[in-house]
C-alpha atoms as a PDB file:
ATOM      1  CA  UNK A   1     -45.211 -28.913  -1.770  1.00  0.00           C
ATOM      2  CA  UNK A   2     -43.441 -31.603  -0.038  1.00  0.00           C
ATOM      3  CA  UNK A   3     -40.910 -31.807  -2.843  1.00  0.00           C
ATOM      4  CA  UNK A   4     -40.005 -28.182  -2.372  1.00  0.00           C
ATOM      5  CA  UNK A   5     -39.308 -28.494   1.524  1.00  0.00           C
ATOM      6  CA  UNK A   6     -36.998 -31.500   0.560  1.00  0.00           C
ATOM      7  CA  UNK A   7     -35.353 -28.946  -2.231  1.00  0.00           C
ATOM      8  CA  UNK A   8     -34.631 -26.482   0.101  1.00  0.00           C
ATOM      9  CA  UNK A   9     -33.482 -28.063   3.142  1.00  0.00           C
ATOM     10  CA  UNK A  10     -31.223 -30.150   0.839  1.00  0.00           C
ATOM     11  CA  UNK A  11     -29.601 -27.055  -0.548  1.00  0.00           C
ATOM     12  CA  UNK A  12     -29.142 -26.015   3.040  1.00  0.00           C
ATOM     13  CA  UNK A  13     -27.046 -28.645   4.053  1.00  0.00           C
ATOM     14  CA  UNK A  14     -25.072 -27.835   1.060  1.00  0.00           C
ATOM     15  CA  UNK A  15     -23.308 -25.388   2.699  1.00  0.00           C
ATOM     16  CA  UNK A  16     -21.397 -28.213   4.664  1.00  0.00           C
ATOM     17  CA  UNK A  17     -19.754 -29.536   1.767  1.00  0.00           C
ATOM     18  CA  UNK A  18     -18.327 -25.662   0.504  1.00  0.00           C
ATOM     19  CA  UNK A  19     -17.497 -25.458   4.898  1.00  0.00           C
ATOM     20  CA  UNK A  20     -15.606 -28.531   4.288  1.00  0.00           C
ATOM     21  CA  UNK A  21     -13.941 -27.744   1.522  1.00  0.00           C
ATOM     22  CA  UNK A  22     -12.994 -24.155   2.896  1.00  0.00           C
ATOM     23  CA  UNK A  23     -11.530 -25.950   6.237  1.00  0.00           C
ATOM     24  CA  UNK A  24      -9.472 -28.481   3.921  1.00  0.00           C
ATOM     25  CA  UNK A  25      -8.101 -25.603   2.606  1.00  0.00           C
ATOM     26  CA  UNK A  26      -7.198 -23.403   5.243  1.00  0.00           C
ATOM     27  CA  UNK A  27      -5.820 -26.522   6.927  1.00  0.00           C
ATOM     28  CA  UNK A  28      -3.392 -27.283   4.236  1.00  0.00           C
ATOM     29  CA  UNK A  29      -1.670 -23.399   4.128  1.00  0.00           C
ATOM     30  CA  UNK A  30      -1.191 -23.431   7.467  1.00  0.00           C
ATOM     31  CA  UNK A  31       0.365 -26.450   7.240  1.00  0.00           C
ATOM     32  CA  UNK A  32       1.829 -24.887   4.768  1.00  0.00           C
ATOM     33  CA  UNK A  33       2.943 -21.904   6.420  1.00  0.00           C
ATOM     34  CA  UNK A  34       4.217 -23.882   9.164  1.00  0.00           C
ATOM     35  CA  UNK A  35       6.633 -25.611   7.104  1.00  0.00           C
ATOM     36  CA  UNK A  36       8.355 -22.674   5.796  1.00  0.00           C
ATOM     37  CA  UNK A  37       7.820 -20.939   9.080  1.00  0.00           C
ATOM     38  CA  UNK A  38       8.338 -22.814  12.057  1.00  0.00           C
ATOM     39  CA  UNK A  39       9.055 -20.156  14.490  1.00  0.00           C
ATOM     40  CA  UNK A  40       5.578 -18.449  13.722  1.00  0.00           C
ATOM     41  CA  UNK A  41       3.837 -21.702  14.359  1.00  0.00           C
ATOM     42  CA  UNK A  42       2.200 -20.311  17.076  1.00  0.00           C
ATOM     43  CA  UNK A  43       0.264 -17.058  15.440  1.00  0.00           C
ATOM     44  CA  UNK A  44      -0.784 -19.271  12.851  1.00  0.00           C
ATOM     45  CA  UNK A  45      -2.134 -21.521  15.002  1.00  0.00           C
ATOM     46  CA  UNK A  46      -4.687 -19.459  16.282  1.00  0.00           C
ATOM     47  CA  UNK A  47      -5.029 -18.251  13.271  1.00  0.00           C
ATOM     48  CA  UNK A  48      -6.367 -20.748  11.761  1.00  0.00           C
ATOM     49  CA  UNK A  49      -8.352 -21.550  14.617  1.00  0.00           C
ATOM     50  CA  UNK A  50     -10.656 -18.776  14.238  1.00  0.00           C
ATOM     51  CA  UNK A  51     -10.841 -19.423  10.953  1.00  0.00           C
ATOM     52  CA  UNK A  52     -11.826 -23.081  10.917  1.00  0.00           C
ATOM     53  CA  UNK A  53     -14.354 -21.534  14.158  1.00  0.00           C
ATOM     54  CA  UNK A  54     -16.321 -18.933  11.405  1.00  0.00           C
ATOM     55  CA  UNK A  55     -16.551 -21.508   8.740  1.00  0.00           C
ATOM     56  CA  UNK A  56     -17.958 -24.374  10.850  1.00  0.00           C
ATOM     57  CA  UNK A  57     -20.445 -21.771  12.038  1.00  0.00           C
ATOM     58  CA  UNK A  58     -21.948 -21.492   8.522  1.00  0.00           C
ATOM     59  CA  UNK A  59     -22.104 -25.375   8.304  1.00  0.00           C
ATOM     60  CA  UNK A  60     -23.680 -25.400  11.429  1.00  0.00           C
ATOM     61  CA  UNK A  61     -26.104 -22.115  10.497  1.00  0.00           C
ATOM     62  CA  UNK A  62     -26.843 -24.167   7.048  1.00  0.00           C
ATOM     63  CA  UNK A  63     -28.048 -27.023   9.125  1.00  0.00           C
ATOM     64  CA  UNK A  64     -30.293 -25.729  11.362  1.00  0.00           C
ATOM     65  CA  UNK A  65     -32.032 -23.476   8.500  1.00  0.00           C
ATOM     66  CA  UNK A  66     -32.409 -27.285   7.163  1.00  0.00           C
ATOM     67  CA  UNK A  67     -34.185 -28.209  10.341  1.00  0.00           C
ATOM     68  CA  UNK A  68     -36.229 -25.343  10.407  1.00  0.00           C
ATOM     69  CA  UNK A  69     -37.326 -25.749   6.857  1.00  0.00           C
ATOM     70  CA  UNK A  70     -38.245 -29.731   7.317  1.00  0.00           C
ATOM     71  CA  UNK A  71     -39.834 -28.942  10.832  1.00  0.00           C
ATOM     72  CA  UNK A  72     -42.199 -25.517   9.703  1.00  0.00           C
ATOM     73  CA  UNK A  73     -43.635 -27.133   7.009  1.00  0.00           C
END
């Protein structure tokens, strides 16, 4: 049963690397949208912000359902 906790937190954590991927992403069209729009620099700034904020809290919700998978078994 051990083998399955390790399964399952693993694929937990996996949802760091599609969080990462995502923020790369969005990071890259705003800098994007920057370029071609410098005078709206601002909106997309915050933007993005809330962005990058929602998908670092799946990264961090992936985690801790990690923890709590290792640490309840």
């Amino acid at each position: 049963m051990d083998g399955m906790v390790a399964i399952g937190a693993g694929l937990a954590v996996l949802t760091g690397l599609g969080a990462g991927i995502g923020m790369g992403i969005a990071t890259s069209k705003a800098a994007e949208a920057v370029g071609r729009q410098p005078e709206a620099s601002g909106k997309i700034n915050s933007l993005l912000m809330l962005g990058l904020a929602l998908t670092e809290s799946t990264a961090i919700y992936g985690f801790v359902t990690a923890l709590i998978i290792i640490f309840q078994s």
